[in-house]
N, C-alpha and C. Protein backbone atom coordinates (compact mmCIF):
# COMPACT_ATOMS: atom_id res chain seq x y z
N UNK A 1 -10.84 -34.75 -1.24
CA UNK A 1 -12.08 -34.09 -0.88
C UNK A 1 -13.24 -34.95 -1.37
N UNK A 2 -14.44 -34.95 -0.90
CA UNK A 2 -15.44 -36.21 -0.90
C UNK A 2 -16.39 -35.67 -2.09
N UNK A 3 -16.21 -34.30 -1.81
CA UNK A 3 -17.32 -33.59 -2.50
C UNK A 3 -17.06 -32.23 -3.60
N UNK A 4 -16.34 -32.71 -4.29
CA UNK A 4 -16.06 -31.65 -5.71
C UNK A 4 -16.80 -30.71 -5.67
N UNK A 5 -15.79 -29.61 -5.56
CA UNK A 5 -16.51 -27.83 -5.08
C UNK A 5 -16.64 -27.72 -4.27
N UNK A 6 -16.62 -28.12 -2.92
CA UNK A 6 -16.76 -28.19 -1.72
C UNK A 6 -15.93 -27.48 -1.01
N UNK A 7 -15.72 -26.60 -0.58
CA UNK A 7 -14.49 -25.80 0.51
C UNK A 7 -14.72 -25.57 2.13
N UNK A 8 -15.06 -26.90 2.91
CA UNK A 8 -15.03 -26.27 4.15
C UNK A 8 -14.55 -25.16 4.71
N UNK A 9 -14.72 -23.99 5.85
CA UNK A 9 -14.13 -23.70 6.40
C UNK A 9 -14.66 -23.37 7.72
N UNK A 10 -13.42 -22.89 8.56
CA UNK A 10 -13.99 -22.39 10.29
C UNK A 10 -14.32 -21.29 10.24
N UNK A 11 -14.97 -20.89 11.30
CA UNK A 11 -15.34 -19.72 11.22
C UNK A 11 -15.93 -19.26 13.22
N UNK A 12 -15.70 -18.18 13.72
CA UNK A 12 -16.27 -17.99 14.36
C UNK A 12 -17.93 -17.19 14.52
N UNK A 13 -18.50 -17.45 15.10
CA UNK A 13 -20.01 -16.51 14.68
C UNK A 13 -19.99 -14.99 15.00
N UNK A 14 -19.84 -14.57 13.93
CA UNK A 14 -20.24 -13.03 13.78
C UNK A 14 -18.37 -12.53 14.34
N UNK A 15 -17.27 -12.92 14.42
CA UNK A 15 -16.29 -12.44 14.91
C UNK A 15 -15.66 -11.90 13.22
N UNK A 16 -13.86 -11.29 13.28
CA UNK A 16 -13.89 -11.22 11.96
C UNK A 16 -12.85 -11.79 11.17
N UNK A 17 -12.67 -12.66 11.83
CA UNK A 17 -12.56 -14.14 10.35
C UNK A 17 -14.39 -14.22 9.96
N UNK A 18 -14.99 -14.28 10.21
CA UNK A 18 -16.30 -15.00 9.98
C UNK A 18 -16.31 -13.95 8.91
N UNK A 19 -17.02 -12.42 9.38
CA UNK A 19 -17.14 -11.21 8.31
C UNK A 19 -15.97 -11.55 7.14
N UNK A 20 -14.72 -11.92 7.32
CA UNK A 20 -13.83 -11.66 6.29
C UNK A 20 -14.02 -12.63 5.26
N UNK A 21 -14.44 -13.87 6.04
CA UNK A 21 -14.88 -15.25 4.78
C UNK A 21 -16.15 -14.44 3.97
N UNK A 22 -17.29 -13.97 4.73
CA UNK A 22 -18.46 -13.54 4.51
C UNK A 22 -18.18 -12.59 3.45
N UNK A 23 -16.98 -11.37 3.48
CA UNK A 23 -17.43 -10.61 1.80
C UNK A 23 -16.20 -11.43 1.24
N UNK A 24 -15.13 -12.14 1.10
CA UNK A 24 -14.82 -13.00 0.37
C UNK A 24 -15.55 -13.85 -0.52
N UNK A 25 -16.34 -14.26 0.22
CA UNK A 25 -17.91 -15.25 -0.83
C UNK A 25 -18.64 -14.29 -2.04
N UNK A 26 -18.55 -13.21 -1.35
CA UNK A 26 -19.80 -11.98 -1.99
C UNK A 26 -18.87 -11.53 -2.99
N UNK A 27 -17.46 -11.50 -3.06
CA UNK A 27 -16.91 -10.43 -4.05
C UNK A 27 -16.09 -12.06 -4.70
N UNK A 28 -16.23 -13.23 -4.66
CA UNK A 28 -15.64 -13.79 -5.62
C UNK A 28 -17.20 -14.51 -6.01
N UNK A 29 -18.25 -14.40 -5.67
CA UNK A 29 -19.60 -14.83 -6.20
C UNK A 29 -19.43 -16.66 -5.98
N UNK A 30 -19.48 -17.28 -4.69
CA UNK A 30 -19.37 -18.40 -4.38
C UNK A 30 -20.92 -18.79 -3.76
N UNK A 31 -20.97 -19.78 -3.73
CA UNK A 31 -22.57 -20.24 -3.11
C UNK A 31 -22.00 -20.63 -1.81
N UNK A 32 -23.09 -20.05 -1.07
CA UNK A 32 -23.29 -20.78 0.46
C UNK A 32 -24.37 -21.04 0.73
N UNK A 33 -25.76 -20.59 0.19
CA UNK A 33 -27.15 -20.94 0.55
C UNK A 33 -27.54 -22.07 0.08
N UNK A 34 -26.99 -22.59 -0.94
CA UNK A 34 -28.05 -23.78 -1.71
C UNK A 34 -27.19 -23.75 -3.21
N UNK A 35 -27.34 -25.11 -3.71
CA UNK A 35 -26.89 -25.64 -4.92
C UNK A 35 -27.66 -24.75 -5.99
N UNK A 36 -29.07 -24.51 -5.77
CA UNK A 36 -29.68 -24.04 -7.09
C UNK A 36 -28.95 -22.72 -7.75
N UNK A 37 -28.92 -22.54 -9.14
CA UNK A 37 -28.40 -21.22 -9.35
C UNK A 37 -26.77 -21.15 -9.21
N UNK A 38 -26.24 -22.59 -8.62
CA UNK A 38 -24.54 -22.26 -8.23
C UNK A 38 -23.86 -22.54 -9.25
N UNK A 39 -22.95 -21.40 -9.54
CA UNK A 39 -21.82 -21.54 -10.84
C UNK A 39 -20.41 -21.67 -9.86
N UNK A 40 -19.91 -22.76 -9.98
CA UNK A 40 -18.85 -23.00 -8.90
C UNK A 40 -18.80 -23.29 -7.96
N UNK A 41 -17.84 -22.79 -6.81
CA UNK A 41 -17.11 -23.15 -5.59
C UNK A 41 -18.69 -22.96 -4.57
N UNK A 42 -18.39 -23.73 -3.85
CA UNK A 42 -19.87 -24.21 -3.14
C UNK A 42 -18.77 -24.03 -1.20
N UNK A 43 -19.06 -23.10 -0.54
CA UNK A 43 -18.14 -23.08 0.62
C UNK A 43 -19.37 -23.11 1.63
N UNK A 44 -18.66 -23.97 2.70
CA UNK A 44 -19.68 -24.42 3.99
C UNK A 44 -18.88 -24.11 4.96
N UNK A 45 -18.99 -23.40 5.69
CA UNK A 45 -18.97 -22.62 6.90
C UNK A 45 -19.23 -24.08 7.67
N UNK A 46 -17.86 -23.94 9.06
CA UNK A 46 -18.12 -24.66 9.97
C UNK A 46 -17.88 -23.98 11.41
N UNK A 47 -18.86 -24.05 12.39
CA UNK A 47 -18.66 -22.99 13.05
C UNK A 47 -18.41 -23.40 14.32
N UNK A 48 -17.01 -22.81 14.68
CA UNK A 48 -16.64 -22.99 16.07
C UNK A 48 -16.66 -22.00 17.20
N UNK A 49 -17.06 -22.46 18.46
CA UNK A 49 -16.58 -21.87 19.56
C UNK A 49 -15.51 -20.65 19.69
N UNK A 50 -14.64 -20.71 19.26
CA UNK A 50 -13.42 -19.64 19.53
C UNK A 50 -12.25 -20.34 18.94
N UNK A 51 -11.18 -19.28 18.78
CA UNK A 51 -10.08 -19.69 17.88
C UNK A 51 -8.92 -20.67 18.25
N UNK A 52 -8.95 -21.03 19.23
CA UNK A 52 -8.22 -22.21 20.35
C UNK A 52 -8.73 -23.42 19.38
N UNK A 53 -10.45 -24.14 19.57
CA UNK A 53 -9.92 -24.81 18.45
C UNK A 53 -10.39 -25.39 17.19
N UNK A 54 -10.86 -23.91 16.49
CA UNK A 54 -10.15 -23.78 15.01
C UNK A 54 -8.84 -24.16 14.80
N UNK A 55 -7.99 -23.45 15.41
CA UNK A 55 -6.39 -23.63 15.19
C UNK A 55 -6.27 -25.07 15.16
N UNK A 56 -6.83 -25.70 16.15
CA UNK A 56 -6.21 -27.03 16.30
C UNK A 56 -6.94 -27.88 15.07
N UNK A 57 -8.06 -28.18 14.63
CA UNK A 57 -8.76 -28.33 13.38
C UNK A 57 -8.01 -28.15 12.58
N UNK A 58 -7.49 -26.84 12.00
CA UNK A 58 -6.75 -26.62 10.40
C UNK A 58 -5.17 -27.02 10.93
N UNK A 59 -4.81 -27.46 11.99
CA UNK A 59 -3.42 -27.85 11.98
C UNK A 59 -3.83 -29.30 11.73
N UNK A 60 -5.20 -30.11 12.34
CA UNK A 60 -5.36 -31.72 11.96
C UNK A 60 -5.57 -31.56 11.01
N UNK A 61 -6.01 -31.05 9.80
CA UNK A 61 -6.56 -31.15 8.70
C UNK A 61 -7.87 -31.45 8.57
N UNK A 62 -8.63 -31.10 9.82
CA UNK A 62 -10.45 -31.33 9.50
C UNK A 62 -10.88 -30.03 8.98
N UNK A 63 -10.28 -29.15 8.85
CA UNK A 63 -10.61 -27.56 7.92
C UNK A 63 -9.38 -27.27 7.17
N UNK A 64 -10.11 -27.00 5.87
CA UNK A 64 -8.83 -26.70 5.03
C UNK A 64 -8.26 -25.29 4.47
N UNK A 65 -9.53 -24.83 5.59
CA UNK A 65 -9.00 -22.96 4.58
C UNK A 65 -9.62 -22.40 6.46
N UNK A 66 -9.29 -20.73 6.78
CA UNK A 66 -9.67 -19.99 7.44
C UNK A 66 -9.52 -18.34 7.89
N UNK A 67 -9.83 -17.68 8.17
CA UNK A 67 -9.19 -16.56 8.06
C UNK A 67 -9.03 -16.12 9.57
N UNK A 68 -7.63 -15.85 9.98
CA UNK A 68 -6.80 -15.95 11.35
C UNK A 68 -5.83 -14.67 11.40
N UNK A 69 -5.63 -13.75 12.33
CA UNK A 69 -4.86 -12.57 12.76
C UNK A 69 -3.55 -12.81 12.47
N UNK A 70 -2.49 -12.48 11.78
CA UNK A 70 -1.33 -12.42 11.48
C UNK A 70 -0.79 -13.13 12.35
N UNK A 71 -0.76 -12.26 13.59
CA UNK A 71 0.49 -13.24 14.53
C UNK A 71 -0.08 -14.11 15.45
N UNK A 72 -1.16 -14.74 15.46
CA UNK A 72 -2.26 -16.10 15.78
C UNK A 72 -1.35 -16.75 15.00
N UNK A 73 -1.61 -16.87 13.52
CA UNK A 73 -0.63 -17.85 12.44
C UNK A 73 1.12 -17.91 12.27
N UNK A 74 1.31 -16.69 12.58
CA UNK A 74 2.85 -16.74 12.19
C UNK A 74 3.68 -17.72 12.28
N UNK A 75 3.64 -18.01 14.32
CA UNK A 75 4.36 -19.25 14.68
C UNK A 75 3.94 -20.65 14.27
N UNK A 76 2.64 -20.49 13.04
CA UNK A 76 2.64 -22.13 12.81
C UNK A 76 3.06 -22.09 11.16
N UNK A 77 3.03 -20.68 10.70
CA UNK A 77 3.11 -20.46 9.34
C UNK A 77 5.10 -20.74 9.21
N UNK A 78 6.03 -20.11 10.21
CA UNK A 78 7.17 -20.16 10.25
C UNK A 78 7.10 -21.91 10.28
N UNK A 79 6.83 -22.56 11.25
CA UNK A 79 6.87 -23.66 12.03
C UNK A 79 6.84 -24.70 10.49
N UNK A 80 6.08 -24.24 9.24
CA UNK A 80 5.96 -25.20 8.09
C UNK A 80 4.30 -25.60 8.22
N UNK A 81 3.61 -25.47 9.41
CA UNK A 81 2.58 -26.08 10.13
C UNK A 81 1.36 -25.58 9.07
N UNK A 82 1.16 -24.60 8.68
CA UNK A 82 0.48 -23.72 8.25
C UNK A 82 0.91 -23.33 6.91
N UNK A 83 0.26 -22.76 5.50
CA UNK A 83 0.71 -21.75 4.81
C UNK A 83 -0.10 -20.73 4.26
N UNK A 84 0.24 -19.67 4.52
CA UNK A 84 -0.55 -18.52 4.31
C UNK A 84 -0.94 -18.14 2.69
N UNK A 85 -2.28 -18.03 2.28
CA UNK A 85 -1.99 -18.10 1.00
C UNK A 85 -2.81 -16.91 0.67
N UNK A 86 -3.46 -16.10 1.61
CA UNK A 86 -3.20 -14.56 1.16
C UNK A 86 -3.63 -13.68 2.38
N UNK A 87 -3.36 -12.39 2.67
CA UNK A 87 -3.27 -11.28 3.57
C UNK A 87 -4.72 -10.27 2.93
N UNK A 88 -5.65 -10.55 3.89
CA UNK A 88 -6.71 -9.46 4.19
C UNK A 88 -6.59 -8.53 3.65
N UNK A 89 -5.02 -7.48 3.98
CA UNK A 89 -5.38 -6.05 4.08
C UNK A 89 -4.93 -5.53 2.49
N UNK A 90 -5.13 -4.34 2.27
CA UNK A 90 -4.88 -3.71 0.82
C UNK A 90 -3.29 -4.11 0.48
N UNK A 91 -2.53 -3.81 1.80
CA UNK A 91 -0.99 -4.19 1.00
C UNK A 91 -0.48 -5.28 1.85
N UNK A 92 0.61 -5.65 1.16
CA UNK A 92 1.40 -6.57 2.29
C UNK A 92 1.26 -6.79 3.58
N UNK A 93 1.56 -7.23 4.18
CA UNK A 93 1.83 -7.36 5.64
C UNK A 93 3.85 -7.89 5.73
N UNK A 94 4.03 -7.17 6.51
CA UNK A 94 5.34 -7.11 6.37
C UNK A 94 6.05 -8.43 7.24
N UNK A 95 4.96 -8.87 8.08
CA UNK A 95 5.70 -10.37 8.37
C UNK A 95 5.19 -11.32 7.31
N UNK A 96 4.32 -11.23 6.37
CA UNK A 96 4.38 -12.09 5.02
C UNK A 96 4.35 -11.39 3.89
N UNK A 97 6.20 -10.89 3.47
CA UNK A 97 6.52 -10.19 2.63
C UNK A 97 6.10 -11.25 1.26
N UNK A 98 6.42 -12.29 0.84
CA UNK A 98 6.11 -13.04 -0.53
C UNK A 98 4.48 -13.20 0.03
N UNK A 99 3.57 -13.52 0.54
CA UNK A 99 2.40 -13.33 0.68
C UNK A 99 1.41 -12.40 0.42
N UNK A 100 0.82 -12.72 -0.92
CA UNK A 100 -0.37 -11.45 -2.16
C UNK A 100 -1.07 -11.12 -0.78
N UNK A 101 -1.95 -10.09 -1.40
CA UNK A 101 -2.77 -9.93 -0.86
C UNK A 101 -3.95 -10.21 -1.84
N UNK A 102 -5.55 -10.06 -1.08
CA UNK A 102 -6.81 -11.01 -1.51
C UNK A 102 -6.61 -10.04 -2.63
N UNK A 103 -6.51 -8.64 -2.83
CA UNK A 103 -6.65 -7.94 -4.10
C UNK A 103 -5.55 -8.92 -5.26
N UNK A 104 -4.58 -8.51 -4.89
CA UNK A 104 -3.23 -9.03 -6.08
C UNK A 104 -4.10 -10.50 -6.03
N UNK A 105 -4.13 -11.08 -5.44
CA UNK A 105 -4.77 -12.42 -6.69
C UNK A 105 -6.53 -12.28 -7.09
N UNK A 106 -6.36 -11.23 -7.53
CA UNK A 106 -7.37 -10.97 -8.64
C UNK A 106 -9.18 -10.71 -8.19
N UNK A 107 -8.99 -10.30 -6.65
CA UNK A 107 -10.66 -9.65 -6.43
C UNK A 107 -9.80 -8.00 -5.90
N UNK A 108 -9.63 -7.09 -6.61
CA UNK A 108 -9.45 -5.90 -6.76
C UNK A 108 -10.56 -5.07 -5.55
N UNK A 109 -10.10 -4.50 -5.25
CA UNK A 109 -10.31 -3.83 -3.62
C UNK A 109 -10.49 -4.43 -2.21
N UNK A 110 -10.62 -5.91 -2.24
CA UNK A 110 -11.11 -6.50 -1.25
C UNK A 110 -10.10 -6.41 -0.31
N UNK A 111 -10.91 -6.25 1.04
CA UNK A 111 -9.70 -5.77 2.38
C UNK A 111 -10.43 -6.02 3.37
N UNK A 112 -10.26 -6.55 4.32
CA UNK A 112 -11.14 -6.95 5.57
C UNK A 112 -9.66 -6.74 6.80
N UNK A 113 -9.90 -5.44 7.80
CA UNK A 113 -8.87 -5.56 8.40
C UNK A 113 -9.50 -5.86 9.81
N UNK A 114 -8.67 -6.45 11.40
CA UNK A 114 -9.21 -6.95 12.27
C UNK A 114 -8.16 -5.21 12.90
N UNK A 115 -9.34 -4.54 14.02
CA UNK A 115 -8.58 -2.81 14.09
C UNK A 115 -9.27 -3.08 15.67
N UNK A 116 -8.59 -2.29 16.04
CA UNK A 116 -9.12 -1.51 17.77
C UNK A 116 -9.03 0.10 17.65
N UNK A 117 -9.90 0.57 18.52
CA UNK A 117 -9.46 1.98 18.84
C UNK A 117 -10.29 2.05 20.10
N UNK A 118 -10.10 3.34 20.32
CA UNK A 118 -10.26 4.06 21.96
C UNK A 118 -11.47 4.83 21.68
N UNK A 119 -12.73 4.59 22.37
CA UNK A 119 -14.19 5.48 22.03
C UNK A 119 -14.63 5.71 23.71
N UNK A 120 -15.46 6.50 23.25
CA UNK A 120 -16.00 7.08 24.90
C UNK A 120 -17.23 7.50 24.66
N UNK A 121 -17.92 6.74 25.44
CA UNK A 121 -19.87 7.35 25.63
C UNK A 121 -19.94 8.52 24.46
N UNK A 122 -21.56 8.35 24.38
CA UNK A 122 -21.40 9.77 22.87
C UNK A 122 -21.78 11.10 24.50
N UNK A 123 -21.64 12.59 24.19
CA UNK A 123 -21.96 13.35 25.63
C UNK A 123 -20.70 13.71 26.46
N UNK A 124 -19.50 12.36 26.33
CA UNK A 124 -18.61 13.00 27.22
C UNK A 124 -17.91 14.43 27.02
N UNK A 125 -17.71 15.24 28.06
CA UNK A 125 -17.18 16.19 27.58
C UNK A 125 -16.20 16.51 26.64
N UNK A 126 -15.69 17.36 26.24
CA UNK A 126 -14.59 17.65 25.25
C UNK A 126 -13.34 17.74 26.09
N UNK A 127 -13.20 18.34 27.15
CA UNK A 127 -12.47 18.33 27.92
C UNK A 127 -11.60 16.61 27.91
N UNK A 128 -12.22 16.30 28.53
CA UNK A 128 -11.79 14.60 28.79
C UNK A 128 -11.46 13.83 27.47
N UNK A 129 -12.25 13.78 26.55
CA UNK A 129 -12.22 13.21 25.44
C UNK A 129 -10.76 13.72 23.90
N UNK A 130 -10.56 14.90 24.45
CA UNK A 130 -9.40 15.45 24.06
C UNK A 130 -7.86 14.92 25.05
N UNK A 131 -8.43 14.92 26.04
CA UNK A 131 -6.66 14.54 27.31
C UNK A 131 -6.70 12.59 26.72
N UNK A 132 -7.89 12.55 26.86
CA UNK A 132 -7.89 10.49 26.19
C UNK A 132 -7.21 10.64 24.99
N UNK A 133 -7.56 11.40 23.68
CA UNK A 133 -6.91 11.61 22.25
C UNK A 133 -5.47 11.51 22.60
N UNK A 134 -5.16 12.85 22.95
CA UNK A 134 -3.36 13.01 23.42
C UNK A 134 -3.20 11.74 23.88
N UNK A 135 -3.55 11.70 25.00
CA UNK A 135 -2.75 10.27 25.25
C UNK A 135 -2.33 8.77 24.46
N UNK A 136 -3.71 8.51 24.10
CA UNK A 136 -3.35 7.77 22.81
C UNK A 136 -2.64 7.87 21.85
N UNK A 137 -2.32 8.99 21.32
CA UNK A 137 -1.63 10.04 20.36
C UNK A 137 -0.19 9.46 20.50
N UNK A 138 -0.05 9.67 22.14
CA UNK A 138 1.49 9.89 22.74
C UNK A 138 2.06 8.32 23.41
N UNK A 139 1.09 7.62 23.45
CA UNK A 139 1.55 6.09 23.22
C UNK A 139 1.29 5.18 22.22
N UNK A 140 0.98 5.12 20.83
CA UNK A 140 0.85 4.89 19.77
C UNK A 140 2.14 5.59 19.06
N UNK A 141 2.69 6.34 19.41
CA UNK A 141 3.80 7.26 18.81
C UNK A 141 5.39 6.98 19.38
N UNK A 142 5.06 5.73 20.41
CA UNK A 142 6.43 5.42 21.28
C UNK A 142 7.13 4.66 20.48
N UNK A 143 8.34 4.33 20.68
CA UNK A 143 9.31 3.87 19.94
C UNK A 143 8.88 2.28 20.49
N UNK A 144 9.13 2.09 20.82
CA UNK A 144 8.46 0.66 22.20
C UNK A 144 7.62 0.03 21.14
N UNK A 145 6.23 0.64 21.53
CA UNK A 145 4.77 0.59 20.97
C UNK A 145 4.84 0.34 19.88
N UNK A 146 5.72 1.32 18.95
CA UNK A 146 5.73 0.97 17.57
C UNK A 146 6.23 -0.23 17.36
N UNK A 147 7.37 -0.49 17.79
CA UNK A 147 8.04 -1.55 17.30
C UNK A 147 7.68 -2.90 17.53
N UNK A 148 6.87 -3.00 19.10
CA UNK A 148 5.87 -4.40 19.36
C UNK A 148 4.69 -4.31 17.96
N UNK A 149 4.28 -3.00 17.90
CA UNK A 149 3.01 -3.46 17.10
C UNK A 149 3.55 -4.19 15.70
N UNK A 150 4.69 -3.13 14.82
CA UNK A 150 5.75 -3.78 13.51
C UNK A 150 5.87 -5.42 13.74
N UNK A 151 6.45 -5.66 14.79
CA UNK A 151 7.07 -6.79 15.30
C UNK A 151 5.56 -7.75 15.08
N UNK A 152 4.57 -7.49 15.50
CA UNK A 152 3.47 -8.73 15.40
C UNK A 152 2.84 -8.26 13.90
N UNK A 153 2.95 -7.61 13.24
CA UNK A 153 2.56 -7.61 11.92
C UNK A 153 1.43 -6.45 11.82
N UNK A 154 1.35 -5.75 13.12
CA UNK A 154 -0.13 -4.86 13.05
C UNK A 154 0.69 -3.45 12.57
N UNK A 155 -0.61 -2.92 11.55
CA UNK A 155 -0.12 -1.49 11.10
C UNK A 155 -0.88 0.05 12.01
N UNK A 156 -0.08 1.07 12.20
CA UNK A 156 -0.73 1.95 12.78
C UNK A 156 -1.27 2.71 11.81
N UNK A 157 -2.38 3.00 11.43
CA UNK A 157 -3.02 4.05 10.94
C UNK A 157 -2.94 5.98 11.25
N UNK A 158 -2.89 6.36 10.41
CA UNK A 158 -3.30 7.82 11.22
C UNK A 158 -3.80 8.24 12.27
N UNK A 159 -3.39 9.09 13.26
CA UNK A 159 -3.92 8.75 14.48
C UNK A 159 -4.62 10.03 14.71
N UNK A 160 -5.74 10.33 15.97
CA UNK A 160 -6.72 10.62 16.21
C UNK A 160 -8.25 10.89 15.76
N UNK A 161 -8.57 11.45 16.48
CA UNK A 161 -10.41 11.03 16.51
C UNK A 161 -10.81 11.52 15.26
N UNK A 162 -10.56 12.13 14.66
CA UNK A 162 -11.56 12.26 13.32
C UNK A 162 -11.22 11.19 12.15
N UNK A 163 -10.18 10.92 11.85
CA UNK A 163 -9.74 10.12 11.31
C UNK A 163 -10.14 8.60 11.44
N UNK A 164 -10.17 8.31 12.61
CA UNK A 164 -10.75 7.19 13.46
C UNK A 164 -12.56 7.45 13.18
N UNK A 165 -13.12 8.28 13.48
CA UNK A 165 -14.33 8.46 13.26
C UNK A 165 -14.70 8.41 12.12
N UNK A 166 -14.19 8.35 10.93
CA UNK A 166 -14.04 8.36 9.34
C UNK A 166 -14.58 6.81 9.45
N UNK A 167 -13.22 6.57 9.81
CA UNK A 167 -13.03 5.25 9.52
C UNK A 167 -13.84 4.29 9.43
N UNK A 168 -14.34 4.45 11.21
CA UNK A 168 -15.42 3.58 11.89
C UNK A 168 -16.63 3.68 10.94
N UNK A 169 -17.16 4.94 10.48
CA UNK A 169 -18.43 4.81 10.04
C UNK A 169 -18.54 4.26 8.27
N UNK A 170 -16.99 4.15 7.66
CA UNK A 170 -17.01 3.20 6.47
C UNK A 170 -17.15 2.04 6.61
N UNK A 171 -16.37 1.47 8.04
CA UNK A 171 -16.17 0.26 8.19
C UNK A 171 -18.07 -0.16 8.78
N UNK A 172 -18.33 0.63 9.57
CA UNK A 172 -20.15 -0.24 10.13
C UNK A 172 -20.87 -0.26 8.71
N UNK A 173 -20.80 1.10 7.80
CA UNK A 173 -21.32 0.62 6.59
C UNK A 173 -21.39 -0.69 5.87
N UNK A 174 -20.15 -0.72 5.45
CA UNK A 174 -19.74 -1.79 4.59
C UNK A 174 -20.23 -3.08 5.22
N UNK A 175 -19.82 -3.26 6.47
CA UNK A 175 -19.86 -4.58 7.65
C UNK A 175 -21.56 -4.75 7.52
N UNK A 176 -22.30 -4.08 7.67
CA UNK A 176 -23.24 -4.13 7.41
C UNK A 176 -24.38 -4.75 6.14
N UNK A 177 -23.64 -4.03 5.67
CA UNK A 177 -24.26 -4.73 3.83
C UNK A 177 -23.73 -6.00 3.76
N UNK A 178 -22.79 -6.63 4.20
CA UNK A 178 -22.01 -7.54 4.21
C UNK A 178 -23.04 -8.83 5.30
N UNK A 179 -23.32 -8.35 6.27
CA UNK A 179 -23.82 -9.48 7.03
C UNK A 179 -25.40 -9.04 6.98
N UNK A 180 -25.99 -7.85 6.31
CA UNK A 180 -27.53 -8.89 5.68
C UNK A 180 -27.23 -9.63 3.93
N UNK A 181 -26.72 -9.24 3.75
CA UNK A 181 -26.43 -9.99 2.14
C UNK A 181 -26.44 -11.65 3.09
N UNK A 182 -25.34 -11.57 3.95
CA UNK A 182 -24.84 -12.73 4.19
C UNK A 182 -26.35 -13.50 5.55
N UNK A 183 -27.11 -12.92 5.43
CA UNK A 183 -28.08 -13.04 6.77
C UNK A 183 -27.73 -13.49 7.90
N UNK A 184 -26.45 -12.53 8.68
CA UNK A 184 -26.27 -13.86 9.66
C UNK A 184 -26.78 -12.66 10.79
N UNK A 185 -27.31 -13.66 11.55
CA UNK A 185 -28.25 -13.28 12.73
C UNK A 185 -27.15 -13.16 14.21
N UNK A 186 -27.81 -12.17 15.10
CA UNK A 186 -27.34 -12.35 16.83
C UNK A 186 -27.54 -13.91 17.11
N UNK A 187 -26.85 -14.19 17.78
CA UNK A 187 -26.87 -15.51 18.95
C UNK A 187 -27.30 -15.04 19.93
C-alpha cells in the first residue's frame, strides 16, 4: 500500500454497500473528510457505476475491501477468488458459517441488512392491500421459496404489514442519520 492508513474502497452512490461502508466509518470512528483531527484508518471511497465492475476491480486487486450481497460473493468466495472477512447482519449468515459478523469483531450492534418488501400507494384500500398481504404471506411461506431464499443466504423475517411497517420506519430513521452525518447528496 503506497499510503499508510489508507483503505481504498468501492462503493456504489447512495446504493447499500455504499450506506453499509458509510455507518461502518461512523461506528468504528475512521476519517473520510480530511486528515485534520484523524486518529487512524483514513478510508477513501472509490466510486463506481454498478456492481459488474466493482466485482471485477476487487477480483484485480485495484480495491481492497467492499461491501457485496451474500450470493453476488459466494461463487468467488467458494472459488478462493475472494475472502469474506465479515457479514453485515446481527448473526451469521448461514452460507458463511466460520464468517463473524461486523458485531463479533468488536463494533457491538452494527448491522446493515440489503431487504425488499411489497408496499402500495399510501390511500389504497384495505380491501386490496389485505388480499396483497395474504398473498405474500402465502408465497414467502412455500417450501420452494423458502428453500431458494436459505439456499442464496437471504433470511425471511416475520411476515406481514405491521411488522414490515416497524421495520421500514427504523430502518429510514437510522439510514438517515447515517447519510447526513455522512453528507452524501442525490445525483
Amino acid at each position: 500500500m503506497s499510503h499508510p492508513g489508507n483503505i481504498n474502497y468501492g462503493y456504489t452512490h447512495a446504493a447499500s454497500g455504499h450506506m453499509a461502508m458509510e455507518l461502518l466509518k461512523q461506528t468504528v470512528g475512521t476519517c473520510s473528510k480530511g486528515r485534520q483531527n484523524c486518529k487512524g484508518l483514513f478510508m477513501v471511497g472509490v466510486p463506481y457505476r454498478g456492481g459488474g465492475p466493482m466485482m471485477s476491480d476487487i477480483l484485480g486487486g485495484q480495491i481492497p475491501v467492499m461491501f457485496i450481497n451474500q450470493d453476488v460473493a459466494l461463487p468467488h468466495v467458494k472459488a478462493g477468488k475472494l475472502r469474506a472477512l465479515a457479514v453485515s447482519s446481527l448473526q451469521r449468515n448461514p452460507l458463511y458459517p466460520d464468517v463473524p459478523t461486523v458485531a463479533e469483531s468488536g463494533y457491538v450492534g452494527y448491522s446493515a441488512l440489503s431487504w425488499s418488501g411489497l408496499s402500495a400507494p399510501k390511500g389504497t384500500p384495505k380491501a386490496i392491500t389485505d388480499k396483497l398481504e395474504a398473498a405474500a404471506v402465502k408465497t414467502m411461506q412455500s417450501p420452494a421459496i423458502r428453500a431458494r431464499m436459505k439456499a442464496q443466504g437471504f433470511v425471511v423475517p416475520p411476515l406481514g404489514s405491521s411488522d414490515y411497517t416497524r421495520f421500514v420506519e427504523r430502518e429510514e430513521s437510522r439510514w438517515r442519520r447515517v447519510i447526513k452525518i455522512a453528507g452524501i447528496k442525490a445525483e
